[in-house]
N, C-alpha and C. Protein backbone atom coordinates (compact mmCIF):
# COMPACT_ATOMS: atom_id res chain seq x y z
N UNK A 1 6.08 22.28 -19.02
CA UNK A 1 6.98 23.39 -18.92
C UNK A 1 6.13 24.66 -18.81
N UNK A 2 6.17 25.24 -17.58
CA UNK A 2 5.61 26.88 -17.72
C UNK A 2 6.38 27.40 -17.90
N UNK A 3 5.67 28.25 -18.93
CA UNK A 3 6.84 29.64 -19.39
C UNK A 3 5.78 30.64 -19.15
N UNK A 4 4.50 30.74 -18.63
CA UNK A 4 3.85 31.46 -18.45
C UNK A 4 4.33 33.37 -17.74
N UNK A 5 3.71 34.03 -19.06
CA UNK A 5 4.31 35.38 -18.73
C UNK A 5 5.80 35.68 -18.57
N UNK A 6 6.58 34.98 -19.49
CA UNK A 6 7.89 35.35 -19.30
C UNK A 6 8.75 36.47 -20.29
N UNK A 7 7.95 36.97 -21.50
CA UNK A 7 8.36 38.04 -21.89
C UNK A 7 8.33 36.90 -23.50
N UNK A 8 8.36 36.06 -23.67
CA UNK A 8 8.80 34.94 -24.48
C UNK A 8 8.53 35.62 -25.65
N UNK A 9 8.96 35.76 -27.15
CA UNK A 9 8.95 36.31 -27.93
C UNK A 9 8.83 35.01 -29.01
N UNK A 10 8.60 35.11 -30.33
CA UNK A 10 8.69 34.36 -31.48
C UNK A 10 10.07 34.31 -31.68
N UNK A 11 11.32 35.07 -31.26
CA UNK A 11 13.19 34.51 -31.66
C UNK A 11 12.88 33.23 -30.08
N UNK A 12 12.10 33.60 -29.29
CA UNK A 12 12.87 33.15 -28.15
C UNK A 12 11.95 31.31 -28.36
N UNK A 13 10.48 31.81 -28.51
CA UNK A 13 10.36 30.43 -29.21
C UNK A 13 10.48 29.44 -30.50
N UNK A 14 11.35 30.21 -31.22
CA UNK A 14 12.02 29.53 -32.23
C UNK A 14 13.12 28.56 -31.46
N UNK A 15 13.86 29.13 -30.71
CA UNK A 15 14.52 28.21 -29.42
C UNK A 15 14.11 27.25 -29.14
N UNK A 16 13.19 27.41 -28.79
CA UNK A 16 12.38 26.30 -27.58
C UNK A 16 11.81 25.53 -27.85
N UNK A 17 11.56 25.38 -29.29
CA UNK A 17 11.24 24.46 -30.10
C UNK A 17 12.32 23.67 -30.55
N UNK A 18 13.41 24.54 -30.82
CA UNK A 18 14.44 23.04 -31.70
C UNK A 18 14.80 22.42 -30.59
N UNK A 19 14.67 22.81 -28.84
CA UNK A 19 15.26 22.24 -27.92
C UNK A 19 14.24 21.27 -27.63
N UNK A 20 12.96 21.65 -27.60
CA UNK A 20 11.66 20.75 -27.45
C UNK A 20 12.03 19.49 -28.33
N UNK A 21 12.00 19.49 -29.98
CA UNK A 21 12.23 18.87 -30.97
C UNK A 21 13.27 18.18 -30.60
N UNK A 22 14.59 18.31 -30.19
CA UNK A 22 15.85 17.57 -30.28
C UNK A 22 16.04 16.93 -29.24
N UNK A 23 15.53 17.36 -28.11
CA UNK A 23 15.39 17.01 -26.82
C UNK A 23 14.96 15.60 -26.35
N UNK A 24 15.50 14.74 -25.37
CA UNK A 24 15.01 13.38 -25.08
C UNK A 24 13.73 13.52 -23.68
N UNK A 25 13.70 14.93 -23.58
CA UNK A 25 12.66 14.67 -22.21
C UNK A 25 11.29 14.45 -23.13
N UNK A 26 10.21 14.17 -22.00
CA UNK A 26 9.13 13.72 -22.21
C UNK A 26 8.12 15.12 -21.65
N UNK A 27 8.18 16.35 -22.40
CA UNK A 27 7.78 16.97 -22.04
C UNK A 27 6.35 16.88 -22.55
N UNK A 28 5.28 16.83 -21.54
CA UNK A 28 3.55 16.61 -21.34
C UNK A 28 2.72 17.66 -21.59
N UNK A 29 3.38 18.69 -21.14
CA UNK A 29 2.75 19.95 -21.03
C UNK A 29 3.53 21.23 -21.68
N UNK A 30 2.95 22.57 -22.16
CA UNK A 30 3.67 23.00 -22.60
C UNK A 30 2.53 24.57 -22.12
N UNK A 31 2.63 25.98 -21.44
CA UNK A 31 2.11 26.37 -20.80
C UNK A 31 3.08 28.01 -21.34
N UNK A 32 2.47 28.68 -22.61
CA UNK A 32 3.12 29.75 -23.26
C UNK A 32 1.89 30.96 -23.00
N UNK A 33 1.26 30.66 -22.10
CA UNK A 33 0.13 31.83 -22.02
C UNK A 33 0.86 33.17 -21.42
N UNK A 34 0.21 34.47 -21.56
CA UNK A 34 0.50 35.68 -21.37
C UNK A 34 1.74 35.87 -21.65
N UNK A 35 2.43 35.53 -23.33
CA UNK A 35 3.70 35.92 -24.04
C UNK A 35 2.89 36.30 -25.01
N UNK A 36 3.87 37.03 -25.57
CA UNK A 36 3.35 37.95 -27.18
C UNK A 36 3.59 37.03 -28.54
N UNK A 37 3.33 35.50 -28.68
CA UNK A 37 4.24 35.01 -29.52
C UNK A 37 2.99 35.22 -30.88
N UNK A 38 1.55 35.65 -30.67
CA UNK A 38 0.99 35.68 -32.13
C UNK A 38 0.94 34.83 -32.68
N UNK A 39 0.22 34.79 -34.14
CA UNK A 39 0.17 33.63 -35.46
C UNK A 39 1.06 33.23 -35.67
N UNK A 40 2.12 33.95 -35.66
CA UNK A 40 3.08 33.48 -35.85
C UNK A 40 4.24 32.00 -35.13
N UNK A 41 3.70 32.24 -33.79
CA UNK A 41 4.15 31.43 -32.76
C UNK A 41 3.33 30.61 -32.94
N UNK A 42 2.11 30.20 -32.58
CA UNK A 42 1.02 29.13 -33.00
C UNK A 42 1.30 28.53 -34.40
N UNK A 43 1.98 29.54 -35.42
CA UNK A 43 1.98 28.49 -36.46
C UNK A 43 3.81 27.53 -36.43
N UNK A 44 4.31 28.28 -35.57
CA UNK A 44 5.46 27.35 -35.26
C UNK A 44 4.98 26.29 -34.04
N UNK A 45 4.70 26.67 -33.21
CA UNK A 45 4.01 25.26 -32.68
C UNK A 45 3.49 24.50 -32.84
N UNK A 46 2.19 24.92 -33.97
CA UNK A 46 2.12 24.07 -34.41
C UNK A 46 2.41 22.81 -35.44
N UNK A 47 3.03 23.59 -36.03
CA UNK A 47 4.11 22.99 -37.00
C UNK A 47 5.07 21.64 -36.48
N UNK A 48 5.69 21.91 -34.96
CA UNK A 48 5.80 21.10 -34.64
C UNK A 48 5.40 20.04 -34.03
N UNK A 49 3.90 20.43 -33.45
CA UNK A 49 3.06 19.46 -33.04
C UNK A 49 2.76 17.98 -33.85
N UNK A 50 2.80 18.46 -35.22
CA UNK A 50 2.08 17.07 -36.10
C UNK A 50 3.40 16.05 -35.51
N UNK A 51 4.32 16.64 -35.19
CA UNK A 51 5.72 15.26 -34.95
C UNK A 51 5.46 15.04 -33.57
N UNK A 52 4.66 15.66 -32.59
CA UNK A 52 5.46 15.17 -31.28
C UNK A 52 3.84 14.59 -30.90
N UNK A 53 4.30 13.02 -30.15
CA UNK A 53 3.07 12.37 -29.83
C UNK A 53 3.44 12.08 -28.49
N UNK A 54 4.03 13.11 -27.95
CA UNK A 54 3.98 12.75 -25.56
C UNK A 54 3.05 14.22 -25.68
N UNK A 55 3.29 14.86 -25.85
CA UNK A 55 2.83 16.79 -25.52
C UNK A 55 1.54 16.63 -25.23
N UNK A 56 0.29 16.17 -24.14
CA UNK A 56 -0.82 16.19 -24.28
C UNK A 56 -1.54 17.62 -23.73
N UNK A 57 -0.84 18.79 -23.32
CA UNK A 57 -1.44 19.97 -23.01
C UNK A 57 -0.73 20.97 -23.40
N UNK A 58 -1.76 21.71 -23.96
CA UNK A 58 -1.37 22.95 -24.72
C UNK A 58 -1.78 24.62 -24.27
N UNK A 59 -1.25 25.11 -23.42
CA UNK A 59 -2.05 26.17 -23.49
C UNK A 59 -1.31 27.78 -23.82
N UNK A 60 -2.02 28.42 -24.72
CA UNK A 60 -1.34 29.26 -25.22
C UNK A 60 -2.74 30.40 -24.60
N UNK A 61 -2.58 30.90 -23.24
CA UNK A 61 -3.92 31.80 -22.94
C UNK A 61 -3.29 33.20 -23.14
N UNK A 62 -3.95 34.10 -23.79
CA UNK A 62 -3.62 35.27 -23.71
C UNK A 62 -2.10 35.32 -24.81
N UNK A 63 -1.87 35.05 -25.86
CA UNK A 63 -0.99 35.31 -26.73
C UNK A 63 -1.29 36.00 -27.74
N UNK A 64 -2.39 36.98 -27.84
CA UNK A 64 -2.56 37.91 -29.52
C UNK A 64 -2.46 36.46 -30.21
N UNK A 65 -3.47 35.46 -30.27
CA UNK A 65 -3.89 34.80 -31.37
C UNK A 65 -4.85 35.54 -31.98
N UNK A 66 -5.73 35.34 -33.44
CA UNK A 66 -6.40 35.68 -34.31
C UNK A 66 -6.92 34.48 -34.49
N UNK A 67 -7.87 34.74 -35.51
CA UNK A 67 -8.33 33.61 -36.53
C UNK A 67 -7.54 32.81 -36.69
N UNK A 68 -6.31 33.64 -37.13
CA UNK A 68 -5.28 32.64 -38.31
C UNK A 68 -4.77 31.62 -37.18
N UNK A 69 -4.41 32.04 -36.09
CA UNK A 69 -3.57 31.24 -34.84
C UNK A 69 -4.46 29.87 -34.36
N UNK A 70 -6.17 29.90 -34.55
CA UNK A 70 -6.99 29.15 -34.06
C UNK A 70 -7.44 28.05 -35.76
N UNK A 71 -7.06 28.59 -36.64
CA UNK A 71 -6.51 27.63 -37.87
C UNK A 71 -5.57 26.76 -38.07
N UNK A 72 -4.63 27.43 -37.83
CA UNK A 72 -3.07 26.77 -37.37
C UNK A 72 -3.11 25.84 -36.70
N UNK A 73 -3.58 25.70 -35.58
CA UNK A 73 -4.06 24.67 -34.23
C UNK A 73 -4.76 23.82 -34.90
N UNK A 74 -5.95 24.31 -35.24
CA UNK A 74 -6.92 23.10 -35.71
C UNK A 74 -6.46 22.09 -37.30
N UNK A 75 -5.44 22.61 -37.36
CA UNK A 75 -5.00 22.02 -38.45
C UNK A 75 -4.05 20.29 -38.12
N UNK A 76 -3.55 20.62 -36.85
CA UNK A 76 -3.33 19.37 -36.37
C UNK A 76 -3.50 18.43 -35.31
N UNK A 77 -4.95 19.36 -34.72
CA UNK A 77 -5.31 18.77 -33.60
C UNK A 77 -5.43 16.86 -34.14
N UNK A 78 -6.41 16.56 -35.29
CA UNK A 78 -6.07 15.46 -35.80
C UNK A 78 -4.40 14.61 -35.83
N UNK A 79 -3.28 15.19 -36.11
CA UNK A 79 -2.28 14.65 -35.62
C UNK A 79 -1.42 14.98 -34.75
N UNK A 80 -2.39 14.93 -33.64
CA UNK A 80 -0.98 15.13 -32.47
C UNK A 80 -1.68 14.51 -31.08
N UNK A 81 -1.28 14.48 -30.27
CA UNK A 81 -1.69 13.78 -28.72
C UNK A 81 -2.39 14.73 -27.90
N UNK A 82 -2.26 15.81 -28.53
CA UNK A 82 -3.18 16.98 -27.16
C UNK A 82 -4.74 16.34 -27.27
N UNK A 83 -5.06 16.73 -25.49
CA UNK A 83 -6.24 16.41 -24.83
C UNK A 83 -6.28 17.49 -24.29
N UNK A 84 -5.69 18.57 -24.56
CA UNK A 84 -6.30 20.22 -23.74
C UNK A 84 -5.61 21.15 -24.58
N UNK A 85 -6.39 21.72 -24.91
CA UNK A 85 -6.51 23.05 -25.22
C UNK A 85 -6.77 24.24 -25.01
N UNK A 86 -5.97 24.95 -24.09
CA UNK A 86 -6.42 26.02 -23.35
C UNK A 86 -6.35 27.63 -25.25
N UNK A 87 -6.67 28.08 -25.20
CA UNK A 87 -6.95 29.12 -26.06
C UNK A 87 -7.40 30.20 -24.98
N UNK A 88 -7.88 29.91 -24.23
CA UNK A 88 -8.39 32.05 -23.33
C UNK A 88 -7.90 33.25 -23.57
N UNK A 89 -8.74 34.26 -23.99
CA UNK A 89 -8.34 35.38 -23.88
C UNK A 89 -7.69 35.79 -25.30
N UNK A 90 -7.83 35.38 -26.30
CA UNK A 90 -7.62 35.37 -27.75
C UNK A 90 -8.65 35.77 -28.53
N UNK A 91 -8.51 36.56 -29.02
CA UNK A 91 -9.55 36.82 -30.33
C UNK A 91 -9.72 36.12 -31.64
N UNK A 92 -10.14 35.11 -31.24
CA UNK A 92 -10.60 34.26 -32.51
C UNK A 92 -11.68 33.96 -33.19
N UNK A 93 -12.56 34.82 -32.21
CA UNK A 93 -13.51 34.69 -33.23
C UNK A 93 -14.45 33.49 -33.01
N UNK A 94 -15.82 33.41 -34.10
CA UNK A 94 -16.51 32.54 -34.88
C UNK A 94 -15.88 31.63 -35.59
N UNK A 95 -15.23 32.49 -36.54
CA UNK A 95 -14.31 31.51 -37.31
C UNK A 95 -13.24 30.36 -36.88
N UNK A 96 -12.66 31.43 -35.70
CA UNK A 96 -11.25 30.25 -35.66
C UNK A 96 -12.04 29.22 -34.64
N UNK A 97 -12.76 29.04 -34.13
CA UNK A 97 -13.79 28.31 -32.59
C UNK A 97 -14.77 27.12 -34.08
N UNK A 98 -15.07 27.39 -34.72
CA UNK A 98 -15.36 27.17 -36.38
C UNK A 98 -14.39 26.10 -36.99
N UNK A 99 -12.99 26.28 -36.89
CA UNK A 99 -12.48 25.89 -37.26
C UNK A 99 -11.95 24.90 -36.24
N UNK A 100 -11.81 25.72 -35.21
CA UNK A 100 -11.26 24.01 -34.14
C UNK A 100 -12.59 22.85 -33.50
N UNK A 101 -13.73 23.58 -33.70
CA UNK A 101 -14.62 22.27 -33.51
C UNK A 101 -14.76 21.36 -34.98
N UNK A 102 -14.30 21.77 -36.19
CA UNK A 102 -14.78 21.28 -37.12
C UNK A 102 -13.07 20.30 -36.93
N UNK A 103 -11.97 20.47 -36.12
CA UNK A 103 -11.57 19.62 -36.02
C UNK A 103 -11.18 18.26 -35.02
N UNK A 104 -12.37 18.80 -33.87
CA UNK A 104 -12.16 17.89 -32.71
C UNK A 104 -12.25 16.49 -32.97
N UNK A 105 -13.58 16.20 -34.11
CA UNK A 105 -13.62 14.87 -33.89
C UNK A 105 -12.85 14.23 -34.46
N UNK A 106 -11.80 14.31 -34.85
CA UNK A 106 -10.98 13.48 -35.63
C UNK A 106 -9.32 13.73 -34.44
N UNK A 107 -9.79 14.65 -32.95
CA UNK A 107 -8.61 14.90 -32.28
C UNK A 107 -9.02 13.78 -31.02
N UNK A 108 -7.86 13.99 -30.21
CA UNK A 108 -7.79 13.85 -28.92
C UNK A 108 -8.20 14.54 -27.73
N UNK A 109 -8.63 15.75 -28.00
CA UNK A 109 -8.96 16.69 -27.46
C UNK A 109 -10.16 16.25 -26.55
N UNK A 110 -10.13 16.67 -24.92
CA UNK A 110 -11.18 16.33 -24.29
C UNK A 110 -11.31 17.50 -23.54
N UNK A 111 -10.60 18.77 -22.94
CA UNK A 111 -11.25 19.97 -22.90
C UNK A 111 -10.16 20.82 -23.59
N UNK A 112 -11.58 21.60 -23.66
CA UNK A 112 -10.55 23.35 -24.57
C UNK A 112 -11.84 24.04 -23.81
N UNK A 113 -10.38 25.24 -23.60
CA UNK A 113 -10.91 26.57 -22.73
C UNK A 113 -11.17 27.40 -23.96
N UNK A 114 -12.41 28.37 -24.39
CA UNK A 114 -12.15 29.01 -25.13
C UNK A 114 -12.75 30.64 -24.74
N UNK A 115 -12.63 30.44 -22.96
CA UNK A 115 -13.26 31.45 -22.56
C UNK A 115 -13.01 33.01 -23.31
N UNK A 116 -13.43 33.93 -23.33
CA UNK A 116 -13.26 35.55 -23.65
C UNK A 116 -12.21 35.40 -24.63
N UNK A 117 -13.01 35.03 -26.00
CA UNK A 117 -12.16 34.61 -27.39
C UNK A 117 -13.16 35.47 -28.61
N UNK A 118 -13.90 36.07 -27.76
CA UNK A 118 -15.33 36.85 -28.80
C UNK A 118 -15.76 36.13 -29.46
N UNK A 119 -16.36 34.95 -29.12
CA UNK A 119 -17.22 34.04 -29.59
C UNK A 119 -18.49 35.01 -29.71
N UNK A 120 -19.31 34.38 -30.23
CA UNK A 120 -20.59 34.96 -30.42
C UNK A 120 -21.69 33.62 -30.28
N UNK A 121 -23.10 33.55 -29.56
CA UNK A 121 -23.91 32.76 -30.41
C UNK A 121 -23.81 31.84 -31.70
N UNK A 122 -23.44 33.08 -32.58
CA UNK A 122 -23.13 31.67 -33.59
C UNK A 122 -21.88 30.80 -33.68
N UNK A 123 -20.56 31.35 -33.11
CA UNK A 123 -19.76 30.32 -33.27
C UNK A 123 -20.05 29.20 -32.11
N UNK A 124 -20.66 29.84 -30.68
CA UNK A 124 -21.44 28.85 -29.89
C UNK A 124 -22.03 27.72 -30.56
N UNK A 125 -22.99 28.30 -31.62
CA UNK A 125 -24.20 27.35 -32.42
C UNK A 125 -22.76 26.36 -33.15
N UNK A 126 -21.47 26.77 -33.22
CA UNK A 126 -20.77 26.18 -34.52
C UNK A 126 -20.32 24.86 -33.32
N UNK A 127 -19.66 25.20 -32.00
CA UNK A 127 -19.17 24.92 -31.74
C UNK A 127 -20.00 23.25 -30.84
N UNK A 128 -21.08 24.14 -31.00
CA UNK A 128 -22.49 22.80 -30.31
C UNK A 128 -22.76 21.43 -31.46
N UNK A 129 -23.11 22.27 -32.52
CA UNK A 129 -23.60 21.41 -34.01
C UNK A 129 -22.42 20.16 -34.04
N UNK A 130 -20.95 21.14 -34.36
CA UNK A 130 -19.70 20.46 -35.34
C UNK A 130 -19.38 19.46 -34.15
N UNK A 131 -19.53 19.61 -32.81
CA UNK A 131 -18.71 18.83 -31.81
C UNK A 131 -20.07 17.70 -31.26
N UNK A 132 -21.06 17.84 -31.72
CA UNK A 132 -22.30 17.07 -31.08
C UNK A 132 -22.30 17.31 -29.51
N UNK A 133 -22.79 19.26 -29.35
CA UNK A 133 -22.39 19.11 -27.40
C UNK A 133 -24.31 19.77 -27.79
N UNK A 134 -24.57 20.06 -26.33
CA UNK A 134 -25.94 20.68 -26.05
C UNK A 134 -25.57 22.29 -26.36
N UNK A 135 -26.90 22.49 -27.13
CA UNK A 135 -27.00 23.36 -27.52
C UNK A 135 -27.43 25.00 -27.02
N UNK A 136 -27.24 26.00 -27.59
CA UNK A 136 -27.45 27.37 -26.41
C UNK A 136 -28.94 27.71 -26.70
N UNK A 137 -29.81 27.54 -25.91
CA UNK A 137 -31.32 27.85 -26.44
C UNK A 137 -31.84 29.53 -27.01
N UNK A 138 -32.90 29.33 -28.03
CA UNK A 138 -32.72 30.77 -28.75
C UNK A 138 -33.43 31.31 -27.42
N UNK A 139 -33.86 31.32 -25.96
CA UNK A 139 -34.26 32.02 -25.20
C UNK A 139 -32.74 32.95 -24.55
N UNK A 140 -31.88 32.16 -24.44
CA UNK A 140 -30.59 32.56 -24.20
C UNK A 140 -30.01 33.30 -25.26
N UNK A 141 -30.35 32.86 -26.74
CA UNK A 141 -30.17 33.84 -27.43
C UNK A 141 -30.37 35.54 -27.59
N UNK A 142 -31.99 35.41 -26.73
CA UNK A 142 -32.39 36.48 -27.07
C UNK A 142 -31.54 37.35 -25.88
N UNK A 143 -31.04 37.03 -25.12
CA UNK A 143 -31.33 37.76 -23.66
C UNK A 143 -29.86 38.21 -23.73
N UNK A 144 -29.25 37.29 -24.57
CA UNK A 144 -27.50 37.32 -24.43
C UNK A 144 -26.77 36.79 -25.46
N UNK A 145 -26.64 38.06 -26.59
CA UNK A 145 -26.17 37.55 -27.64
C UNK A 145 -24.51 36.99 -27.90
N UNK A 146 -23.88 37.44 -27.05
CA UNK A 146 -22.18 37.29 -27.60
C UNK A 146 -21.86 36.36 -25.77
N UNK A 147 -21.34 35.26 -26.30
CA UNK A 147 -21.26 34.23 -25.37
C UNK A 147 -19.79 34.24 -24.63
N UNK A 148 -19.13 34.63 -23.30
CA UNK A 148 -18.13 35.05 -23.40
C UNK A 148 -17.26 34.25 -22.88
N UNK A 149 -17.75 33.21 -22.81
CA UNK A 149 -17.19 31.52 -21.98
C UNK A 149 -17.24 30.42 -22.54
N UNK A 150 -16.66 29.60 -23.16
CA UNK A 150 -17.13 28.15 -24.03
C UNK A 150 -16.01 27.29 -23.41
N UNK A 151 -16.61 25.98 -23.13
CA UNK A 151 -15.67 25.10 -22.15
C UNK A 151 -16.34 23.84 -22.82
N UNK A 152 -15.55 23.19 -23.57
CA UNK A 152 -16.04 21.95 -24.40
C UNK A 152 -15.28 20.77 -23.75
N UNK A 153 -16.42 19.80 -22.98
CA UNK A 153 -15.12 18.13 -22.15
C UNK A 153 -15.80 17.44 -22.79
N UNK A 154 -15.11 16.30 -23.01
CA UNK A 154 -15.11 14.91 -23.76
C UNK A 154 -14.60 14.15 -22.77
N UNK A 155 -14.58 12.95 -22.78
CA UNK A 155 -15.98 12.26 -23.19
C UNK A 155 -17.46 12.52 -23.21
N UNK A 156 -17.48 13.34 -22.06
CA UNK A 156 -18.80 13.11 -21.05
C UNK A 156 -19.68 13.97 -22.02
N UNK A 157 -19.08 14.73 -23.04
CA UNK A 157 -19.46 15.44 -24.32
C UNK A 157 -20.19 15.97 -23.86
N UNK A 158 -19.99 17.29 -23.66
CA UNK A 158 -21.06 18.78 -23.24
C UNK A 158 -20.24 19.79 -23.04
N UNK A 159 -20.99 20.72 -23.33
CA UNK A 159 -20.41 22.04 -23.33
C UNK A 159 -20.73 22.93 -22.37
N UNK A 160 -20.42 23.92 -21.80
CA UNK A 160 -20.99 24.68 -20.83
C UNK A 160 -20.58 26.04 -21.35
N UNK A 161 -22.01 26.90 -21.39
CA UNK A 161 -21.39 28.07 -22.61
C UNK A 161 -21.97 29.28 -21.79
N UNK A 162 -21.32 30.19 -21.39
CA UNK A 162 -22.21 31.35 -20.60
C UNK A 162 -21.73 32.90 -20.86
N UNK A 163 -22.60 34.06 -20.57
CA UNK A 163 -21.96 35.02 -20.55
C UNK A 163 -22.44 35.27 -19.18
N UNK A 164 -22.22 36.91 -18.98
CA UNK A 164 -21.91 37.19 -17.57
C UNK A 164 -23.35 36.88 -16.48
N UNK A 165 -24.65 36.65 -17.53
CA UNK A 165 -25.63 36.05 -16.85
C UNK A 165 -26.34 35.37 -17.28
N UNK A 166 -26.26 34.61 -18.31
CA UNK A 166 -26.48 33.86 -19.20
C UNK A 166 -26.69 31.95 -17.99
N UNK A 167 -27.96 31.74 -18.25
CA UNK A 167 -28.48 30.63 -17.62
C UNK A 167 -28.91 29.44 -17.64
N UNK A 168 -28.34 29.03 -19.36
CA UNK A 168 -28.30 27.57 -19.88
C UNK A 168 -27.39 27.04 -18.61
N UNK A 169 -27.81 25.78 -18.66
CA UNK A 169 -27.08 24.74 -18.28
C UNK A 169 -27.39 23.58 -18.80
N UNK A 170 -26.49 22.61 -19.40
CA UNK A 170 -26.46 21.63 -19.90
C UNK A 170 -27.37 20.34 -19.23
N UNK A 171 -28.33 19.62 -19.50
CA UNK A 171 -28.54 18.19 -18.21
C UNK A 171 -27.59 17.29 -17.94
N UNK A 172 -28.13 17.37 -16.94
CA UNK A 172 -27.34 16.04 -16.23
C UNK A 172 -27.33 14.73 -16.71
């Protein structure tokens, strides 16, 4: 379902959830990027996520998430069916990027976008360590501290992490 950029509010996805919830379709996808729905919306989605096991894509790009919104998520990536995670364009931080690699391995998850989320180096370093991907070298460190792209796929397990000239690349 795209609802992408539709004005969608937290009354309007309180909706769309009990219809999601009560509903007999087999909805796969669920596509709430560029709405204003906040922590608040992420923590109703996610809320309903731990129940629904068809929903395998999630992307909430550009919604005023926080920390708290990238907590919320990682709280049930472990019970639920998503294999994507789009997050872009959210400010979450170290912490909340922290918090959703410290819950991948126990998810389904095989990519998350976490491009221009103000990651930094170190939630990079969090997001390399906690998920077992290749790591950002301290030469890249030095040259380019705040990383403004993180793209984590599974299986094939690697990360590809860059800023605007930033020249790691993972091996082949």
């Amino acid at each position: 379902m795209d609802l992408r950029d539709n004005d969608l509010t937290i009354d309007g996805l309180v909706h769309l959830m009990k219809i999601v919830k009560t509903s007999d379709a087999s909805l796969r996808v669920l596509d709430v990027s560029f709405n204003p729905i906040g922590d608040d919306g992420m923590s109703l989605i996610s809320s309903e996520l731990q129940y629904n096991n068809i929903l395998t894509e999630l992307r909430v790009e550009r919604c005023s998430l926080s920390v708290k919104g990238a907590i919320c998520i990682s709280e049930v990536l472990g019970k639920c069916s998503l294999q994507v995670l789009a997050t872009a364009g959210n400010n979450i931080g170290d912490d909340g990027i922290t918090a959703i690699a410290e819950a991948l391995s126990n998810s389904q998850i095989n990519e998350l976008n976490v491009e221009t989320c103000g990651i930094t180096l170190t939630g990079a370093k969090s997001l390399a360590a906690l998920a077992s991907i290749v790591m950002v070298t301290e030469e890249s460190q030095k040259d380019h501290p705040t990383i403004t792209d993180a793209k984590y796929v599974r299986p094939s397990t690697f990360v590809f992490l860059k800023a605007a000239l930033l020249r790691h690349r993972p091996p082949c």
